[in-house]
Protein backbone atom coordinates (compact mmCIF):
# COMPACT_ATOMS: atom_id res chain seq x y z
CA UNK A 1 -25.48 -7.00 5.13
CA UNK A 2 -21.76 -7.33 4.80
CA UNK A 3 -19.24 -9.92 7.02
CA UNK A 4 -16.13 -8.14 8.28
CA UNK A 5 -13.25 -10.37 9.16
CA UNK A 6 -10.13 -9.27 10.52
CA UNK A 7 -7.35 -10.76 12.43
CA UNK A 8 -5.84 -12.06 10.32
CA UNK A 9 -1.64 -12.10 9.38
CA UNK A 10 1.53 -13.93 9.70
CA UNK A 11 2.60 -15.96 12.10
CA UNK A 12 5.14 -18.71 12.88
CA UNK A 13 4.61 -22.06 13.45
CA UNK A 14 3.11 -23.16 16.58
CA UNK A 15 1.56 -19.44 17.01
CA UNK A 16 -1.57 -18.20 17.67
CA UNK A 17 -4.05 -15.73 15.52
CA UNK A 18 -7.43 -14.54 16.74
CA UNK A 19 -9.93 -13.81 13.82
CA UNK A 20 -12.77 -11.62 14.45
CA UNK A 21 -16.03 -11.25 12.20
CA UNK A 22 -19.27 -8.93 12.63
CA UNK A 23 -21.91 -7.93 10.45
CA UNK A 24 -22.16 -4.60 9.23
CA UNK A 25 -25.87 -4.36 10.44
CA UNK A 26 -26.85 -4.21 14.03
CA UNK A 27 -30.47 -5.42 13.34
CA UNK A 28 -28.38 -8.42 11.64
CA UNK A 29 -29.76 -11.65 13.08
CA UNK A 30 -28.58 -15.46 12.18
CA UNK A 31 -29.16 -19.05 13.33
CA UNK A 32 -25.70 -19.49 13.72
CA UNK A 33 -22.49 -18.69 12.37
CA UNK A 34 -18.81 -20.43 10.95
CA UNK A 35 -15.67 -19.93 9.42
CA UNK A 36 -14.03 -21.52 6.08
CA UNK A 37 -10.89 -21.76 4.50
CA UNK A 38 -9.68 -21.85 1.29
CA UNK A 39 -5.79 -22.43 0.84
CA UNK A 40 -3.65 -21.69 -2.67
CA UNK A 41 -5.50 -24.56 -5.48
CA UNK A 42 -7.59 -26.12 -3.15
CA UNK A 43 -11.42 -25.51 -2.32
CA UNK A 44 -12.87 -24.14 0.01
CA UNK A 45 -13.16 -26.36 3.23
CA UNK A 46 -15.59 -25.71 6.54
CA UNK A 47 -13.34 -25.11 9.80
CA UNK A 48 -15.67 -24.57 12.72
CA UNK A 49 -19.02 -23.35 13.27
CA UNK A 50 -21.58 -22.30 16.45
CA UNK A 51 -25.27 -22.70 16.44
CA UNK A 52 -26.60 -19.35 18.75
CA UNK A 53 -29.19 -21.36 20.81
CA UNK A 54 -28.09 -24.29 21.59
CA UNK A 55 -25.01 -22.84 21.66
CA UNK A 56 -22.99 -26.45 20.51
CA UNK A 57 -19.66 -25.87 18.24
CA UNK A 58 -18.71 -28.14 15.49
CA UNK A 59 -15.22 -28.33 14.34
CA UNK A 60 -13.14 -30.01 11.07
CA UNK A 61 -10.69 -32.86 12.18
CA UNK A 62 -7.64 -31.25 11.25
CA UNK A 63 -8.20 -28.39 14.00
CA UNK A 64 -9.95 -30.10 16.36
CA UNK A 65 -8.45 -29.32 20.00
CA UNK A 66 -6.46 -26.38 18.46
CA UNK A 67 -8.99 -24.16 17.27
CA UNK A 68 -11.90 -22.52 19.22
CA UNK A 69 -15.09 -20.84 17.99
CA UNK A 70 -16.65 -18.51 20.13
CA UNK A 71 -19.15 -15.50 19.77
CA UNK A 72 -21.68 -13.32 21.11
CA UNK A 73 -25.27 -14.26 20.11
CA UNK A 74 -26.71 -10.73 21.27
CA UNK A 75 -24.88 -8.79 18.35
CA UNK A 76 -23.68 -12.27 16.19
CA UNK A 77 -20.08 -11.65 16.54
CA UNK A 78 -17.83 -14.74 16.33
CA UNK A 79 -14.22 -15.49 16.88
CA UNK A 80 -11.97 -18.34 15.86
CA UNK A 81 -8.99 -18.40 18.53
CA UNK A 82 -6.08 -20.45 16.46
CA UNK A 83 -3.78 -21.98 18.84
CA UNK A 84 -0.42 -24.00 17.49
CA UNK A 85 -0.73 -22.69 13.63
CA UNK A 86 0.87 -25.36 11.18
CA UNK A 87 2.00 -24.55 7.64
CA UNK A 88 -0.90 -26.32 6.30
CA UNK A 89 -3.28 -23.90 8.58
CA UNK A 90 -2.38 -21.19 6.09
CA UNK A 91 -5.11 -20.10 4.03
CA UNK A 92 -7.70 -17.30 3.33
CA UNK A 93 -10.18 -17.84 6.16
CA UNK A 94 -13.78 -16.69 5.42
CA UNK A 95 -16.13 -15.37 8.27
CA UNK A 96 -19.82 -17.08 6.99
CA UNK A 97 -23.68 -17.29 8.66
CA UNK A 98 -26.43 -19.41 8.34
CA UNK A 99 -30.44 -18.53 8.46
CA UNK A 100 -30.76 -21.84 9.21
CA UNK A 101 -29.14 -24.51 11.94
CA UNK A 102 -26.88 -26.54 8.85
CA UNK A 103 -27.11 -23.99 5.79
CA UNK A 104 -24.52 -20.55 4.95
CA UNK A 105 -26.41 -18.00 3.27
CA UNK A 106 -23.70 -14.99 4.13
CA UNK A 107 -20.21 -15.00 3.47
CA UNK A 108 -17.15 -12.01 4.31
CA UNK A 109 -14.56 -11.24 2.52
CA UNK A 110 -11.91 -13.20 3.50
CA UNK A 111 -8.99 -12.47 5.88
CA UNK A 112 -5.34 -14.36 5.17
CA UNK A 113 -3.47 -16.32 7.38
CA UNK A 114 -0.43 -17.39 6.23
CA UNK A 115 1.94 -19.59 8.94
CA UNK A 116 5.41 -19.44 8.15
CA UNK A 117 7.38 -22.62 9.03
């Protein structure tokens, strides 16, 4: 099963972005799922995630009250909605999902956002 993220692309400061991420199988089926990002020499850092059942959202500091995860449990879709994009927001984001309610067993491929100031 393959992650496909998309959305992703160049944008001005204090813009918004709207990444996308589904899995390539339907029967594909996942506790809950997140995003990452990794910018130029740094590691890669969690961003936000959502937990299916209960449904709670969990969110890094630096975009807290910016950023929102959403999704559809039914087909385990997610979206990260990226309101007021800084300079240091740029980064390759990475669509991931979890078997279980704290761990990331799949990862996508990455989609870039770079925020132009």
């Amino acid at each position: 099963v393959q992650l496909q993220a998309s959305g992703g692309g160049l944008v001005q400061t204090g813009g918004s972005l709207r990444l996308s991420c589904a899995p390539s199988a339907r029967s594909f089926s996942s506790y809950g799922m997140g995003w990452f990002r990794q910018a130029p020499g740094k590691e890669r850092a969690f961003v936000a995630r959502i937990n299916w059942h209960s449904g709670l959202t969990y969110y890094a500091d630096s975009v807290k009250g910016r950023f929102t995860i959403t999704g559809h449990a039914n087909n385990h879709t997610v979206y990260l909605q990226m309101n007021d994009l800084q300079p240091g927001d740029t980064a390759t984001y990475y669509c991931t999902a979890g078997l279980t309610g704290t761990g990331y067993d799949y990862w996508g491929q990455g989609t870039l956002v770079t925020v132009s100031s």
